[in-house]
C-alpha atoms as a PDB file:
ATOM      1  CA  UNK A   1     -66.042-113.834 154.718  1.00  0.00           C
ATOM      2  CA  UNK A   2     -65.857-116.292 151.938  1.00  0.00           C
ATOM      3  CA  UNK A   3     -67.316-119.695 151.946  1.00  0.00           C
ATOM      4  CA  UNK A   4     -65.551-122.929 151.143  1.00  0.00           C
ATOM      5  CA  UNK A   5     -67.200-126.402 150.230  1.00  0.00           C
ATOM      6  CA  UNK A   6     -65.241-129.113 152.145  1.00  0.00           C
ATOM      7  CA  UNK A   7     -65.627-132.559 150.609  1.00  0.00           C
ATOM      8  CA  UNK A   8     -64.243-134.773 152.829  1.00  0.00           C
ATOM      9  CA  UNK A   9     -62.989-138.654 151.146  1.00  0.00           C
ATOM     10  CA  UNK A  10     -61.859-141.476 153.444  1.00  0.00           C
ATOM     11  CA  UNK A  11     -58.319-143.128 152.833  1.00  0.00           C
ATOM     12  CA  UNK A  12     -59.178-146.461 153.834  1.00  0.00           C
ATOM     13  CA  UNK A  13     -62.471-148.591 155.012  1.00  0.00           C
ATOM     14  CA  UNK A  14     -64.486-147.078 158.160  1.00  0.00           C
ATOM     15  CA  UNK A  15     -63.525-150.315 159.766  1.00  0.00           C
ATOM     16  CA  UNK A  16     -59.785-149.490 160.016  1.00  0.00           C
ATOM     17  CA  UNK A  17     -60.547-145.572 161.280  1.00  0.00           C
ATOM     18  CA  UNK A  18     -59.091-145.134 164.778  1.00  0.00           C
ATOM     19  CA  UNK A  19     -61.115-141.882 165.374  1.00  0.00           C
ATOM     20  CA  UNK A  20     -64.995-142.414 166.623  1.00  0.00           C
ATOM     21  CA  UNK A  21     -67.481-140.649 164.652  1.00  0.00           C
ATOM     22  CA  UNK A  22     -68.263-139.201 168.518  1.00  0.00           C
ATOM     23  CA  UNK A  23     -65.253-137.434 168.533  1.00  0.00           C
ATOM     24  CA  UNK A  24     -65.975-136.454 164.806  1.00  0.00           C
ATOM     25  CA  UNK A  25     -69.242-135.252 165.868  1.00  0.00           C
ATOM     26  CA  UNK A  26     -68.157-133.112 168.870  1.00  0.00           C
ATOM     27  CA  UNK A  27     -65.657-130.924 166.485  1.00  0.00           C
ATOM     28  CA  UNK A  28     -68.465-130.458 164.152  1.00  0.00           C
ATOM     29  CA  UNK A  29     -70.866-128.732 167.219  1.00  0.00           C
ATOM     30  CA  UNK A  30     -68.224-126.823 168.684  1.00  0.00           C
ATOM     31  CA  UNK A  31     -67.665-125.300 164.592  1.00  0.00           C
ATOM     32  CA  UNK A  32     -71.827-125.269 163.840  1.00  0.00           C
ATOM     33  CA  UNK A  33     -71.599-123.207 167.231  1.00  0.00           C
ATOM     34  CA  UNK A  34     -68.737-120.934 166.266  1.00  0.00           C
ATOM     35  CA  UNK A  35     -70.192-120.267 162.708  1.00  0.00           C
ATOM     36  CA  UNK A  36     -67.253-121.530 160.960  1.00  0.00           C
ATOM     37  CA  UNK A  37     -69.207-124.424 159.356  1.00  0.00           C
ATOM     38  CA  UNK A  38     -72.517-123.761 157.947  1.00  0.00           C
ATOM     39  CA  UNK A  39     -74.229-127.073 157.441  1.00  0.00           C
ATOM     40  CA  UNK A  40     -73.017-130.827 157.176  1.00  0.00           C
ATOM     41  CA  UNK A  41     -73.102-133.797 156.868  1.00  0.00           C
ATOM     42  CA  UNK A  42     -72.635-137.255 154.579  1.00  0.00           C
ATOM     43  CA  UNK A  43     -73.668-138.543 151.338  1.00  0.00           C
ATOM     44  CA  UNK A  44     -76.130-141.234 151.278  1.00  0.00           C
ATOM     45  CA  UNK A  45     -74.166-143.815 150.752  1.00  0.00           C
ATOM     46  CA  UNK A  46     -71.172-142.645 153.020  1.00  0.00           C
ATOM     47  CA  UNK A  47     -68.838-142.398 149.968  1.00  0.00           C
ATOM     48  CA  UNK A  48     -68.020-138.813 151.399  1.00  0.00           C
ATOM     49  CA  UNK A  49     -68.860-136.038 153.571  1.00  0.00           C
ATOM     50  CA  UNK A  50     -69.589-132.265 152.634  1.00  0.00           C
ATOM     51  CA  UNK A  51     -69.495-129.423 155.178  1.00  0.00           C
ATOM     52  CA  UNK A  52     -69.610-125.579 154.195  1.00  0.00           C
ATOM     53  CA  UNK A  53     -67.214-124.008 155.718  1.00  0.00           C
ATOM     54  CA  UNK A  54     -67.454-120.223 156.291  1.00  0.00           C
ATOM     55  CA  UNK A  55     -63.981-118.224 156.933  1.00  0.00           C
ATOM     56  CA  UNK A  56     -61.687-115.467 155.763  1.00  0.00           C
ATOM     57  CA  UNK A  57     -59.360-116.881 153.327  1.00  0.00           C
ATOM     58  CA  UNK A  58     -58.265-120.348 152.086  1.00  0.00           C
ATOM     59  CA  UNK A  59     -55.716-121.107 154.365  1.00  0.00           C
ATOM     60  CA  UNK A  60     -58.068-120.448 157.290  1.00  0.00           C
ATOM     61  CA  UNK A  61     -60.952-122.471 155.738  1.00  0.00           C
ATOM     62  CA  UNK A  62     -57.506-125.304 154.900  1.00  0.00           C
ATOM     63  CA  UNK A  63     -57.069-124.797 158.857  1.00  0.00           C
ATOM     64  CA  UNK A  64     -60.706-125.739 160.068  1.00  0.00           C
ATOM     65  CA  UNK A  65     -60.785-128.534 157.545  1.00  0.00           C
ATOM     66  CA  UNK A  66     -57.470-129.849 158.997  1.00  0.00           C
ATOM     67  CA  UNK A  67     -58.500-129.790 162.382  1.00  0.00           C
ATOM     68  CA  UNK A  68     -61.494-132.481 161.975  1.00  0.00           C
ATOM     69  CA  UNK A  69     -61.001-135.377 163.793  1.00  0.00           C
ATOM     70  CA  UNK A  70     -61.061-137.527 160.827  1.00  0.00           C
ATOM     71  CA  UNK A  71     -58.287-135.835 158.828  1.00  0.00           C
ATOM     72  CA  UNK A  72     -56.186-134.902 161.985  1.00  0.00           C
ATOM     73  CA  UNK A  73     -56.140-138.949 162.673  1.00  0.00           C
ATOM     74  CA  UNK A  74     -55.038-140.082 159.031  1.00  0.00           C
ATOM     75  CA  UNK A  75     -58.593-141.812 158.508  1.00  0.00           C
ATOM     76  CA  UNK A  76     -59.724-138.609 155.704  1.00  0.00           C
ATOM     77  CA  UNK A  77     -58.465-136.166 153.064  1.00  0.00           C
ATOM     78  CA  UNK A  78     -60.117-132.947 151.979  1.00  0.00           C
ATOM     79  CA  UNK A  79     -60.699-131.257 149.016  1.00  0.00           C
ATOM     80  CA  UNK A  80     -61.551-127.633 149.432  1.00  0.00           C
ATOM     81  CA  UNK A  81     -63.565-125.025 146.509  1.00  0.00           C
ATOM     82  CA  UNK A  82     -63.732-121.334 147.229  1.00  0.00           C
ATOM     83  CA  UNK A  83     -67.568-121.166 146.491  1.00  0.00           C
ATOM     84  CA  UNK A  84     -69.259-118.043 145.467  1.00  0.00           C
ATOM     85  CA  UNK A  85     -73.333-118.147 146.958  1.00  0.00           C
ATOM     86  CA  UNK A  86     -75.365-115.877 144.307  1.00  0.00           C
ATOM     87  CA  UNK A  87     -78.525-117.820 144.859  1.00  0.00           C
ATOM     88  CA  UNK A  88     -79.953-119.896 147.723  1.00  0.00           C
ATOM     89  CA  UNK A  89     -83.437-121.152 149.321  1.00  0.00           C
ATOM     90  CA  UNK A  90     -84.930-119.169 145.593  1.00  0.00           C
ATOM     91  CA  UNK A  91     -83.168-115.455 146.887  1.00  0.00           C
ATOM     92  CA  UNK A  92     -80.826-114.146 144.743  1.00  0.00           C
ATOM     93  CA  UNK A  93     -80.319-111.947 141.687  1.00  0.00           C
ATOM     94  CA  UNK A  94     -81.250-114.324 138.733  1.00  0.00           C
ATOM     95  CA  UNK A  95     -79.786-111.986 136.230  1.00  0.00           C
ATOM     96  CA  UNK A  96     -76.952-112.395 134.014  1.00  0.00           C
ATOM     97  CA  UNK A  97     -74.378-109.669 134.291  1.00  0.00           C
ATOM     98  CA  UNK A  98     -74.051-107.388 131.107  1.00  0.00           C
END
């Protein structure tokens, strides 16, 4: 498995969005409970959201992404990067390769 950090940018103002953050909420659950999204959730100031999506290539990570509510209903696009974890919570190898 690879992971892939979702950032997740609205097209237009929350006001116009058609899909309820409930239904948004419920697809996030069902993939926190499937262990195809790690952790998530929105910036401060709701400029955009961030999820960590965990799957075995790019187009499967493009597929999960896709799915959410918010994208699937025209209110969101996504930007996905293929992100290697060396380090996290102060575990890792802190050495430079030679």
């Amino acid at each position: 498995f690879m992971f892939y950090l979702c950032l997740r940018h609205p097209l237009r103002p929350r006001s116009e969005w058609n899909v309820t953050l409930q239904e948004h909420l419920d697809w996030i659950r069902d993939r926190h409970a499937d262990g195809s999204v790690v952790m998530s959730g929105p910036s401060r100031d709701r400029s955009v959201s961030v999820y960590l999506i965990r799957a075995g290539s790019m187009d499967e990570a493009e597929g999960i992404a896709a799915a959410d509510p918010f994208t699937a209903g025209g209110e969101c696009r996504f930007e996905l990067i293929e992100w290697e974890i060396h380090q996290i919570l102060g575990v890792g190898d802190f050495i430079a390769p030679t």
